[in-house]
C-alpha atoms as a PDB file:
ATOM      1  CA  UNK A   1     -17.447 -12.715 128.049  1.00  0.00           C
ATOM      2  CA  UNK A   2     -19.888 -10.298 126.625  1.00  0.00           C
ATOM      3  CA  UNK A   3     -21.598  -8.627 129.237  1.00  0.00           C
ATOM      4  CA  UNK A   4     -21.914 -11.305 132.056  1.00  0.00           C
ATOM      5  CA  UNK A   5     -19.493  -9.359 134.439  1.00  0.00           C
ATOM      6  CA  UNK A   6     -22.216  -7.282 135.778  1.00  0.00           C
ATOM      7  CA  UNK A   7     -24.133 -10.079 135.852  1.00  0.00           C
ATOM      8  CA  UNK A   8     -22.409 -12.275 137.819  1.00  0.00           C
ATOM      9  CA  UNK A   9     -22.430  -9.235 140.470  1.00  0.00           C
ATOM     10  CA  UNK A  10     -26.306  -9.459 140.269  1.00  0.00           C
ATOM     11  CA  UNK A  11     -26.368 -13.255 140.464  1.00  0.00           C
ATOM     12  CA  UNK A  12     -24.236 -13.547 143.731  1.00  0.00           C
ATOM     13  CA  UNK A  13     -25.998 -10.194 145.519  1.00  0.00           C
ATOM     14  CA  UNK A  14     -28.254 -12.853 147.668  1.00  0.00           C
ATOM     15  CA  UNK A  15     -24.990 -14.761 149.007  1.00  0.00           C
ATOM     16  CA  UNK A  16     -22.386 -11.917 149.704  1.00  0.00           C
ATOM     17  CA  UNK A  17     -23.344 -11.946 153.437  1.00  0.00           C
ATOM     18  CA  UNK A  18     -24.901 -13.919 155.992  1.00  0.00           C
ATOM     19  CA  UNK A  19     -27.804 -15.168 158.723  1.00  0.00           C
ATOM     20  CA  UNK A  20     -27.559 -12.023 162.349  1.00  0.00           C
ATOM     21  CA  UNK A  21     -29.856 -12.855 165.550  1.00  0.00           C
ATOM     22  CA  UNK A  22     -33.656 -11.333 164.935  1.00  0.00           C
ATOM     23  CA  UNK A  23     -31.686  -8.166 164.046  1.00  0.00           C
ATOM     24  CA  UNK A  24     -33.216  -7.007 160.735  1.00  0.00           C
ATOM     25  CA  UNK A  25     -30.543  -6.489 158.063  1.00  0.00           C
ATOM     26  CA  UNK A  26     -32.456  -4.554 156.088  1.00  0.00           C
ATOM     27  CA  UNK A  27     -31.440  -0.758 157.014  1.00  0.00           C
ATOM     28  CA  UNK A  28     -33.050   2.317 156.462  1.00  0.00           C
ATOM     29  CA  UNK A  29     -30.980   3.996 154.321  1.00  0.00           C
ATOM     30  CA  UNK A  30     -27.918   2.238 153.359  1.00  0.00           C
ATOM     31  CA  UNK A  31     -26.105   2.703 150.431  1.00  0.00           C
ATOM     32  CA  UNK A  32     -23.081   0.172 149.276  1.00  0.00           C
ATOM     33  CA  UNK A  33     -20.952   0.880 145.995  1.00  0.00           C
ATOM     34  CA  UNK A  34     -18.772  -1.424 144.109  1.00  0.00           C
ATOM     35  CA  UNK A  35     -16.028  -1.445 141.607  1.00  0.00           C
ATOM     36  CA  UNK A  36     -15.923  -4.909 139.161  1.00  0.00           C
ATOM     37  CA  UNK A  37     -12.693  -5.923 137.641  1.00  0.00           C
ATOM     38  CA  UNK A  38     -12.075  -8.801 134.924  1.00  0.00           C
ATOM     39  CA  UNK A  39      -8.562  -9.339 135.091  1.00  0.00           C
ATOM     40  CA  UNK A  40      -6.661  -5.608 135.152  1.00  0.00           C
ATOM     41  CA  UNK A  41      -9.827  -4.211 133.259  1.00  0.00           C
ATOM     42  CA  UNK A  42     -12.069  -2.019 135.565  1.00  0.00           C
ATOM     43  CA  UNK A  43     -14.914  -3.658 134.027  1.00  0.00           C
ATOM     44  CA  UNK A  44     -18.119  -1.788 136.159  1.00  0.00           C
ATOM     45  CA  UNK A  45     -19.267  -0.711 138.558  1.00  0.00           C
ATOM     46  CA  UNK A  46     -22.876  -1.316 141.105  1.00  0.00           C
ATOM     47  CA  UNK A  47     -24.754  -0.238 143.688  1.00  0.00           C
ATOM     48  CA  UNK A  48     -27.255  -1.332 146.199  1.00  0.00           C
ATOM     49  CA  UNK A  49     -29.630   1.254 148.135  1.00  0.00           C
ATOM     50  CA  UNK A  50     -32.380   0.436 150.451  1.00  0.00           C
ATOM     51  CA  UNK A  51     -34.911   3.087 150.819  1.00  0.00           C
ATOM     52  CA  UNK A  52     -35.299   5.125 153.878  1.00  0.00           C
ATOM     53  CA  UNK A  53     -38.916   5.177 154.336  1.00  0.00           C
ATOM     54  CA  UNK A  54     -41.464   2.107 154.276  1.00  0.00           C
ATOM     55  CA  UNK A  55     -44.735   1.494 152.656  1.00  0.00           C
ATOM     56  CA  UNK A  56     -47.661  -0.541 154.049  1.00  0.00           C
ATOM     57  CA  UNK A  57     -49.297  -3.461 151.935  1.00  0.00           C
ATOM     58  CA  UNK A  58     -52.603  -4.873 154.218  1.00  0.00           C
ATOM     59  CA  UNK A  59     -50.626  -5.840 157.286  1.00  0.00           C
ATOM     60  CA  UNK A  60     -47.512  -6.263 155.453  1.00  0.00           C
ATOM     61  CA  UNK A  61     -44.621  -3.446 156.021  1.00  0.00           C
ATOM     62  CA  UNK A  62     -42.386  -2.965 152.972  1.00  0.00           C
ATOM     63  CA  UNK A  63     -39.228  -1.555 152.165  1.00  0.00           C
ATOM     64  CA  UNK A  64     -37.670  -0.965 148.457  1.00  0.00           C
ATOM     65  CA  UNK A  65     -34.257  -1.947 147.603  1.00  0.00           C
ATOM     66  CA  UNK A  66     -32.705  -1.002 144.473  1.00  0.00           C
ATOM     67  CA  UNK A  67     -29.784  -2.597 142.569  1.00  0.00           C
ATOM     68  CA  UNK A  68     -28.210  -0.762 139.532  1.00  0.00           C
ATOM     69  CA  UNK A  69     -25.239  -1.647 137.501  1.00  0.00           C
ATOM     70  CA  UNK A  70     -23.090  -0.009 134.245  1.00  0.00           C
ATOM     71  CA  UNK A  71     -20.140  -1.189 132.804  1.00  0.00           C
ATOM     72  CA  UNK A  72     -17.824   1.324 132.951  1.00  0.00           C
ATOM     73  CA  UNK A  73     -14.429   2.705 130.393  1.00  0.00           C
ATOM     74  CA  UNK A  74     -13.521   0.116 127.696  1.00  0.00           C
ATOM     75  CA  UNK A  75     -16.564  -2.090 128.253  1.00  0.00           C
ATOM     76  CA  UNK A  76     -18.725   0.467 127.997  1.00  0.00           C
ATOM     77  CA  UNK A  77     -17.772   1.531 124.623  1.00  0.00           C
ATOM     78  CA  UNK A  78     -18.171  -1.499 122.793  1.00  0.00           C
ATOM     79  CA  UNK A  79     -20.301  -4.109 125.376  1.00  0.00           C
ATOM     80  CA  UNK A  80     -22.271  -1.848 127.091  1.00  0.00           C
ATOM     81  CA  UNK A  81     -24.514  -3.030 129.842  1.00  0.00           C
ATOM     82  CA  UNK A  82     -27.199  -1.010 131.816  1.00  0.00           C
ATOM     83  CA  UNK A  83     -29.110  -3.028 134.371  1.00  0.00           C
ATOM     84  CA  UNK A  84     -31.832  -1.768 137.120  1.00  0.00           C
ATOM     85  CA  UNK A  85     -32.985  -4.656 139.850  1.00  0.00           C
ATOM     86  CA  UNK A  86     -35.439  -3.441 142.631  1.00  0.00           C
ATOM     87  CA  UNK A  87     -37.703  -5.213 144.951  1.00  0.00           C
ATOM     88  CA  UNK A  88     -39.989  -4.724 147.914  1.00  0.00           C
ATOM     89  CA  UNK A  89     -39.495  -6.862 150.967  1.00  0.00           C
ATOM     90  CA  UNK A  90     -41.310  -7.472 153.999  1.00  0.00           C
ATOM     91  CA  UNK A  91     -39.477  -6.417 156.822  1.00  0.00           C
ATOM     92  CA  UNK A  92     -40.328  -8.594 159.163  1.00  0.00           C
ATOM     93  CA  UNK A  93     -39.970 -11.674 156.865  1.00  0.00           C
ATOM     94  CA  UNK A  94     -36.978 -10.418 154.808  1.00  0.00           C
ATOM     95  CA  UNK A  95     -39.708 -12.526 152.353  1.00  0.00           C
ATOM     96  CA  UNK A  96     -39.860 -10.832 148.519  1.00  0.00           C
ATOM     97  CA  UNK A  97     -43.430  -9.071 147.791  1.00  0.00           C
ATOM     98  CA  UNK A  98     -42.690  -7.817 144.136  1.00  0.00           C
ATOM     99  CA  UNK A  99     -39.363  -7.601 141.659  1.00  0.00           C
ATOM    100  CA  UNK A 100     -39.047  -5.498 139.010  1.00  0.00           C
ATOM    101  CA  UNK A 101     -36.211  -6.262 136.575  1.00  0.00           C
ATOM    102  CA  UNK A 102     -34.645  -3.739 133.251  1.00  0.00           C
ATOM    103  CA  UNK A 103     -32.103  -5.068 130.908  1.00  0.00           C
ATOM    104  CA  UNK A 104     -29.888  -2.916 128.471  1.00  0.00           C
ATOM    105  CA  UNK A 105     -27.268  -5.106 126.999  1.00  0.00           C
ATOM    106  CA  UNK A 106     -26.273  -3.611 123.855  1.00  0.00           C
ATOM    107  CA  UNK A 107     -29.303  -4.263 121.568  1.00  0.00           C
ATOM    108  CA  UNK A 108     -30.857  -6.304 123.907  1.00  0.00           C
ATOM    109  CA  UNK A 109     -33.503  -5.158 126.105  1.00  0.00           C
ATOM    110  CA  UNK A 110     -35.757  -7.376 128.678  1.00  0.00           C
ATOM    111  CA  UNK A 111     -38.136  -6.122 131.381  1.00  0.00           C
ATOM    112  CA  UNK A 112     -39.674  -8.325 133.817  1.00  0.00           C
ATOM    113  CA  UNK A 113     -42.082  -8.045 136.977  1.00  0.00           C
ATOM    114  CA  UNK A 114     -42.508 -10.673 139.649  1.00  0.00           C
ATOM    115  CA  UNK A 115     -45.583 -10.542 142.441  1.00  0.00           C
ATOM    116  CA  UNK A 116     -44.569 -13.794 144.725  1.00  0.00           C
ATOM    117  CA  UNK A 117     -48.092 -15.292 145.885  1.00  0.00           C
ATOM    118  CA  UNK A 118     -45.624 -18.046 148.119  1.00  0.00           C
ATOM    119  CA  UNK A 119     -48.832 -18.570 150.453  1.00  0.00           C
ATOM    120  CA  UNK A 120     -50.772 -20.033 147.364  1.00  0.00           C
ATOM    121  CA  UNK A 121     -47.724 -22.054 146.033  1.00  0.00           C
ATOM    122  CA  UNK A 122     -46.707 -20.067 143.324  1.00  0.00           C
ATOM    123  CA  UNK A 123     -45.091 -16.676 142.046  1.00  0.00           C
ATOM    124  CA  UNK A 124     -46.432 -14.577 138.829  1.00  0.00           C
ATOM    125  CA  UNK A 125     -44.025 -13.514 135.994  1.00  0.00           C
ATOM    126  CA  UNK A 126     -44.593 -10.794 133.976  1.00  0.00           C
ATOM    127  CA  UNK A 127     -42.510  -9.763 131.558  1.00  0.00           C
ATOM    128  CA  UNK A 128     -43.338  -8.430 127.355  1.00  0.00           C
ATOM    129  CA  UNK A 129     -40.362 -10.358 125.694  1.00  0.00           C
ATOM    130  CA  UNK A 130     -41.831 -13.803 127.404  1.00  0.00           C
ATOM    131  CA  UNK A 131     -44.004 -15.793 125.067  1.00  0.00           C
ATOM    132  CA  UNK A 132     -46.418 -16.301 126.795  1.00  0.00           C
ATOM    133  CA  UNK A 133     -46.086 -12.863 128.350  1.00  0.00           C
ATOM    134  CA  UNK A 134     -47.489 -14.199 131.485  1.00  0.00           C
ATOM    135  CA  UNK A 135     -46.700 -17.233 133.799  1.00  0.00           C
ATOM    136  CA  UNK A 136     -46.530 -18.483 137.070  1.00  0.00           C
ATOM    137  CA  UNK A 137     -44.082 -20.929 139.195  1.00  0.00           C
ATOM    138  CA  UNK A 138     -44.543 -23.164 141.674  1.00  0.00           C
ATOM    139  CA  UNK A 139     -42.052 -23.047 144.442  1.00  0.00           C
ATOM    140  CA  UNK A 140     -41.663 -23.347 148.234  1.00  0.00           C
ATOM    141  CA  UNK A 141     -43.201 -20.762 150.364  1.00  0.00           C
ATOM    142  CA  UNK A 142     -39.750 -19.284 151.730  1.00  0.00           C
ATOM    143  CA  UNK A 143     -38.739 -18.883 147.480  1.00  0.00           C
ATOM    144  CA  UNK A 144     -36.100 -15.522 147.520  1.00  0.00           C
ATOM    145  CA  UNK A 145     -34.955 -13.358 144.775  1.00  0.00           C
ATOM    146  CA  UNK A 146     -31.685 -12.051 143.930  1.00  0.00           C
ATOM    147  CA  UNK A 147     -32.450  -9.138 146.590  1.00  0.00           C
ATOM    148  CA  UNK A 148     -34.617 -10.468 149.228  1.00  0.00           C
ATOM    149  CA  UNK A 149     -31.464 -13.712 149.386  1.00  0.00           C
ATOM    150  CA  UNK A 150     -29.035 -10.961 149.760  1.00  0.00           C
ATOM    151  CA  UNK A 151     -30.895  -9.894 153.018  1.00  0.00           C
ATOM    152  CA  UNK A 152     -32.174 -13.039 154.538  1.00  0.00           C
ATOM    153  CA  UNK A 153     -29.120 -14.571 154.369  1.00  0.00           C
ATOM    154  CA  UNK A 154     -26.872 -11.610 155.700  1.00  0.00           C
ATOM    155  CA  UNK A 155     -29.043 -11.905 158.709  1.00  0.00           C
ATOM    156  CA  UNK A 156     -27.279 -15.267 159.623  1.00  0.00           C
ATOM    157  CA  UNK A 157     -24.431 -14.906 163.114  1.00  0.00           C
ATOM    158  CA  UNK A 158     -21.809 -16.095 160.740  1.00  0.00           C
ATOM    159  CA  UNK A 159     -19.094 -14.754 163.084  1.00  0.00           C
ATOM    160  CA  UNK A 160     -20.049 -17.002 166.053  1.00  0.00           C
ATOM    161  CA  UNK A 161     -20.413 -20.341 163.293  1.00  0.00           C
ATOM    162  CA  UNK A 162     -17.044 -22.462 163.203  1.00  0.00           C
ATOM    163  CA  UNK A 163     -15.359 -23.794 159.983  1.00  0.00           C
ATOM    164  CA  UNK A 164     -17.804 -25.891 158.099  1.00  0.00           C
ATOM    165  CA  UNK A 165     -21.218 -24.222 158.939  1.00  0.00           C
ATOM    166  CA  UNK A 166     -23.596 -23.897 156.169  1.00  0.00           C
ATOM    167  CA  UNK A 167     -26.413 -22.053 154.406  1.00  0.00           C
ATOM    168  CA  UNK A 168     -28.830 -22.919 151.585  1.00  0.00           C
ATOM    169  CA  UNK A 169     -31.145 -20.849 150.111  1.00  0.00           C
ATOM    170  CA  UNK A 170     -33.755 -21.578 146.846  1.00  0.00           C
ATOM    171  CA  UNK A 171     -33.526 -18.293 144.944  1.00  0.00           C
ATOM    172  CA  UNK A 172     -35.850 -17.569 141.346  1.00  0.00           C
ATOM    173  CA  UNK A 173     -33.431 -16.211 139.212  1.00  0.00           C
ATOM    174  CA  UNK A 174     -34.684 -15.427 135.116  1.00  0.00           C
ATOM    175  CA  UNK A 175     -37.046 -18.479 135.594  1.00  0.00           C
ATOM    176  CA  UNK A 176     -35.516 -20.827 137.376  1.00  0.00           C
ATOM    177  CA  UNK A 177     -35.008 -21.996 140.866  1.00  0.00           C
ATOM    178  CA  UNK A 178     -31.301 -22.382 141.987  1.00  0.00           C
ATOM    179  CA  UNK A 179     -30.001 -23.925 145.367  1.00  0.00           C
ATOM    180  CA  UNK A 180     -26.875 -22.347 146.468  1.00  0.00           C
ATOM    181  CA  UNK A 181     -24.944 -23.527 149.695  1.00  0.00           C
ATOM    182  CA  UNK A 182     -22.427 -20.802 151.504  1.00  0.00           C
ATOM    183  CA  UNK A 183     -19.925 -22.015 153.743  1.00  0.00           C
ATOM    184  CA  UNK A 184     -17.563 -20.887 156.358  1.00  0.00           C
ATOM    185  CA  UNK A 185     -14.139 -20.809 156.159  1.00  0.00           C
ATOM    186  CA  UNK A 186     -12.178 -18.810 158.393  1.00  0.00           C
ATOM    187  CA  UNK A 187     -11.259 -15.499 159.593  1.00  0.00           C
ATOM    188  CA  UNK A 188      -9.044 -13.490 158.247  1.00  0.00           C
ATOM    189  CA  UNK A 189      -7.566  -9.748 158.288  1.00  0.00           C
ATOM    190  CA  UNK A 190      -7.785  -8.489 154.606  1.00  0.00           C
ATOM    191  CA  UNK A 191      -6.656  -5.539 152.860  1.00  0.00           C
ATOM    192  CA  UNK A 192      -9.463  -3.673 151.305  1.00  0.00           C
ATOM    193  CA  UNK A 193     -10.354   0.302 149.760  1.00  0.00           C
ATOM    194  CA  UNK A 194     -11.365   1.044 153.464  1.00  0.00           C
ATOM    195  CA  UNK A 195      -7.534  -0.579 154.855  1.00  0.00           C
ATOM    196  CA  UNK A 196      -7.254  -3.790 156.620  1.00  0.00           C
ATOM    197  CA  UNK A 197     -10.349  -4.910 157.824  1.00  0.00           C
ATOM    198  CA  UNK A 198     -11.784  -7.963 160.061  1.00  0.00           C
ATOM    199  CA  UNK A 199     -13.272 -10.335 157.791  1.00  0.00           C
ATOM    200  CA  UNK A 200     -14.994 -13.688 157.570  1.00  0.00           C
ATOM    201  CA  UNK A 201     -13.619 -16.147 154.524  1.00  0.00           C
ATOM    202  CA  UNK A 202     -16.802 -17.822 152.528  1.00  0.00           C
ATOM    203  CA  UNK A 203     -17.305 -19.953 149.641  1.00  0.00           C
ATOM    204  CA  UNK A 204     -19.964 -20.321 147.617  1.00  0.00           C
ATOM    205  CA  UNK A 205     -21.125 -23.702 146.180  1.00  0.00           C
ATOM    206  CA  UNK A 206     -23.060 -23.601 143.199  1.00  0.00           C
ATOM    207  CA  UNK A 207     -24.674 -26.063 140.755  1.00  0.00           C
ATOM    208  CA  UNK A 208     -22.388 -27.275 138.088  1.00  0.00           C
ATOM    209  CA  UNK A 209     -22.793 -24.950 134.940  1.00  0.00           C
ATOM    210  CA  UNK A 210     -20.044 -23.317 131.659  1.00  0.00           C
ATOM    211  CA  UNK A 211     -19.641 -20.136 133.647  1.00  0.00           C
ATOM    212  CA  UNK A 212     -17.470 -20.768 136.379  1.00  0.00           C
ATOM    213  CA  UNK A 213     -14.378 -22.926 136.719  1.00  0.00           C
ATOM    214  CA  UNK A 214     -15.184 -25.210 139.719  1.00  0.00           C
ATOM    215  CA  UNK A 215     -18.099 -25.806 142.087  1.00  0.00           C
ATOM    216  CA  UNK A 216     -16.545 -23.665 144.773  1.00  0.00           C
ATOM    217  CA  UNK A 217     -14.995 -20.735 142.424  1.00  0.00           C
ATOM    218  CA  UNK A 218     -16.459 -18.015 144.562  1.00  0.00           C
ATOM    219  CA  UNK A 219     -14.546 -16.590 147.451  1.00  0.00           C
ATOM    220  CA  UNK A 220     -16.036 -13.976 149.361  1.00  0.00           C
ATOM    221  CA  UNK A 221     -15.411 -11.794 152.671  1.00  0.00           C
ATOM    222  CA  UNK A 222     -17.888 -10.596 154.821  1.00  0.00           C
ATOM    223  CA  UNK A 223     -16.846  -8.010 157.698  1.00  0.00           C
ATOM    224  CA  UNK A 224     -16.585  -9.052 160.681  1.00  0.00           C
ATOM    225  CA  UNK A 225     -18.719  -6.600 163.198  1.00  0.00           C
ATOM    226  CA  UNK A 226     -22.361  -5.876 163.287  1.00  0.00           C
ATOM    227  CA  UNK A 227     -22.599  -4.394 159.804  1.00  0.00           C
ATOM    228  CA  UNK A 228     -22.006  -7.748 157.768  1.00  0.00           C
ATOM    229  CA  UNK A 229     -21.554  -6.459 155.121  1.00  0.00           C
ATOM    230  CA  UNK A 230     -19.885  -7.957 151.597  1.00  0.00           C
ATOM    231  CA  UNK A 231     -15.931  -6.132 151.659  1.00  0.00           C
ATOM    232  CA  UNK A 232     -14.356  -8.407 148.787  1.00  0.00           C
ATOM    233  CA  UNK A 233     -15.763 -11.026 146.179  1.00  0.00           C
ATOM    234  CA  UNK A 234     -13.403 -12.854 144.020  1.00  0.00           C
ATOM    235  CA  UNK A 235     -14.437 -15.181 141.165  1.00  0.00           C
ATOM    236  CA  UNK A 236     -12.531 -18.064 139.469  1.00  0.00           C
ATOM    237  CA  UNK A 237     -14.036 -18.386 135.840  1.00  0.00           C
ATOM    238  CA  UNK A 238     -13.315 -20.190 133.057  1.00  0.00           C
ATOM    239  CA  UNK A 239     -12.869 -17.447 130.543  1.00  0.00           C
ATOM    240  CA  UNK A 240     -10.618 -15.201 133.079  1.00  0.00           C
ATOM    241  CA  UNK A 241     -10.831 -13.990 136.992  1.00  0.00           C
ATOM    242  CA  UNK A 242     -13.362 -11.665 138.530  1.00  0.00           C
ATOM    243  CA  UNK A 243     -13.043  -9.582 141.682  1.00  0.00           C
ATOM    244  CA  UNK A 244     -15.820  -7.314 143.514  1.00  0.00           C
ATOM    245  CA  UNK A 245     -14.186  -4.747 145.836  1.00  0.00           C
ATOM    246  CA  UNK A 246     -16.300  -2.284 148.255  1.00  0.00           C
ATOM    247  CA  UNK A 247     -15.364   1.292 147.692  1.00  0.00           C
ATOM    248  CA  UNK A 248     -18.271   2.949 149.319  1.00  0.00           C
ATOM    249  CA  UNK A 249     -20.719   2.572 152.384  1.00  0.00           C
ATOM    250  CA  UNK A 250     -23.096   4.542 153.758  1.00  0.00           C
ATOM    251  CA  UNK A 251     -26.029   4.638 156.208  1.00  0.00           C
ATOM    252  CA  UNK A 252     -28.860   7.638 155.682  1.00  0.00           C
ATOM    253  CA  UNK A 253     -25.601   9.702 154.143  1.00  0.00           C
ATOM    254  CA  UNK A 254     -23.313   8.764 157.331  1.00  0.00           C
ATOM    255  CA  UNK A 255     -19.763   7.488 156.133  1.00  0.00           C
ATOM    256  CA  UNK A 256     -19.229   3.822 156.890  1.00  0.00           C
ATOM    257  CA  UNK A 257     -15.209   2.608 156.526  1.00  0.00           C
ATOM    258  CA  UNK A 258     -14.965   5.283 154.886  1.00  0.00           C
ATOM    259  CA  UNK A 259     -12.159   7.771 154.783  1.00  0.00           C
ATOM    260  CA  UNK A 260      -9.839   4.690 154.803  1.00  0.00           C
ATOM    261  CA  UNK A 261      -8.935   3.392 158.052  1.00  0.00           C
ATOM    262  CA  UNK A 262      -6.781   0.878 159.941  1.00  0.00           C
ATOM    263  CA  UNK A 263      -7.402  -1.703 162.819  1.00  0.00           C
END
């Protein structure tokens, strides 16, 4: 499974949490770490920061959020994998502005920028390794990326939504347009690296495709309090099993969960 660990993490980053009143999700600030295993093999590890200041585009207001991951020990050595994600997002629409996207897999490199024109039907890839290096995409005018998904769809009031309720988002991912559904489960007290925590059970419904091992192979927990944040991700694949734990949060350098604590 050469290199696709981390990217799996990237892939799922828009459905890890879920739709909160007309609360923004998108925080000044925060800062959430995780630590990817395949199997017993600490695989990597990734972050997601959202900056703590804002920038102004016309009447737009934007704020930057970064993802970077690295594979980490045994991985490292002989698949290494270095990726960088960022985008800027209007916070009032949680809508995606402009991506920027840096691949180091080994020998391979890719770089790739994204300005999303959605009120003239299309978005504009950039990227040197395309032929042609330019192109654009026709899509609907509420298209997400990887990031901006992450966001819109954590602002959902999954804790007050019974069994059964569902989400759907269209997100652009390297290209392409993918519709993913998220669904509620159940609630459920889980152990995690912060101690037992208040969680809401998901799944994930995806496309059919070689990666993973059934349509609903991705389990996830969200916490269950006004953070919403993503505490646990497991992954059923065909070539072995993933998990995604949370061993760090933080909010403009205040401790979240963390020291470990107990209900």
């Amino acid at each position: 499974m050469k290199n696709q660990t981390l990217v799996i993490f990237l892939f799922l980053c828009p459905f890890l949490s879920l739709f909160a009143q007309e609360n923004s999700p998108l925080i000044a600030g925060e800062n959430l770490k995780y630590r990817i295993h395949l199997g017993f093999i600490n695989a990597a590890e990734a972050s997601i920061k959202s900056s703590s200041g804002t920038s102004q585009n016309g009447e737009q207001l934007l704020r930057k959020v970064e993802i970077e991951g690295k594979t980490t020990g045994v991985l490292e050595l002989f698949s290494p994998l270095h990726d960088y994600w960022s985008a800027q997002i209007d916070t009032q629409t949680l809508l995606p502005v402009k991506t920027e996207m840096r691949k180091r897999e080994g020998r391979y490199r890719k770089e790739e920028t994204v300005i999303y024109q959605m009120d003239k039907g299309f978005a504009r890839i950039s990227s040197p390794q395309n032929k042609p290096v330019v192109t654009t995409m026709a899509g609907p005018k509420d298209l997400l990326d990887l990031i901006s998904a992450y966001y819109f769809i954590r602002s959902k009031p999954v804790s007050d939504k019974k069994p059964g309720s569902r989400w759907s988002a269209q997100v652009l991912v390297d290209s392409k347009i993918y519709d993913i559904v998220l669904v509620v489960k159940a609630k459920e007290i889980i152990e995690t690296e912060a101690g037992k925590k208040a969680s809401i059970k998901t799944n994930i419904l995806l496309p059919k495709n070689n990666l993973f091992k059934e349509e609903d192979a991705i389990r996830l927990w969200i916490s269950d309090d006004e953070y919403q944040v993503p505490l646990k991700v497991q992954v059923n694949l065909k070539i072995g099993y993933l998990s995604i734990d949370l061993i760090d949060y933080s909010i403009l350098g205040k401790k979240i969960y963390f020291p470990k604590a107990t209900l």
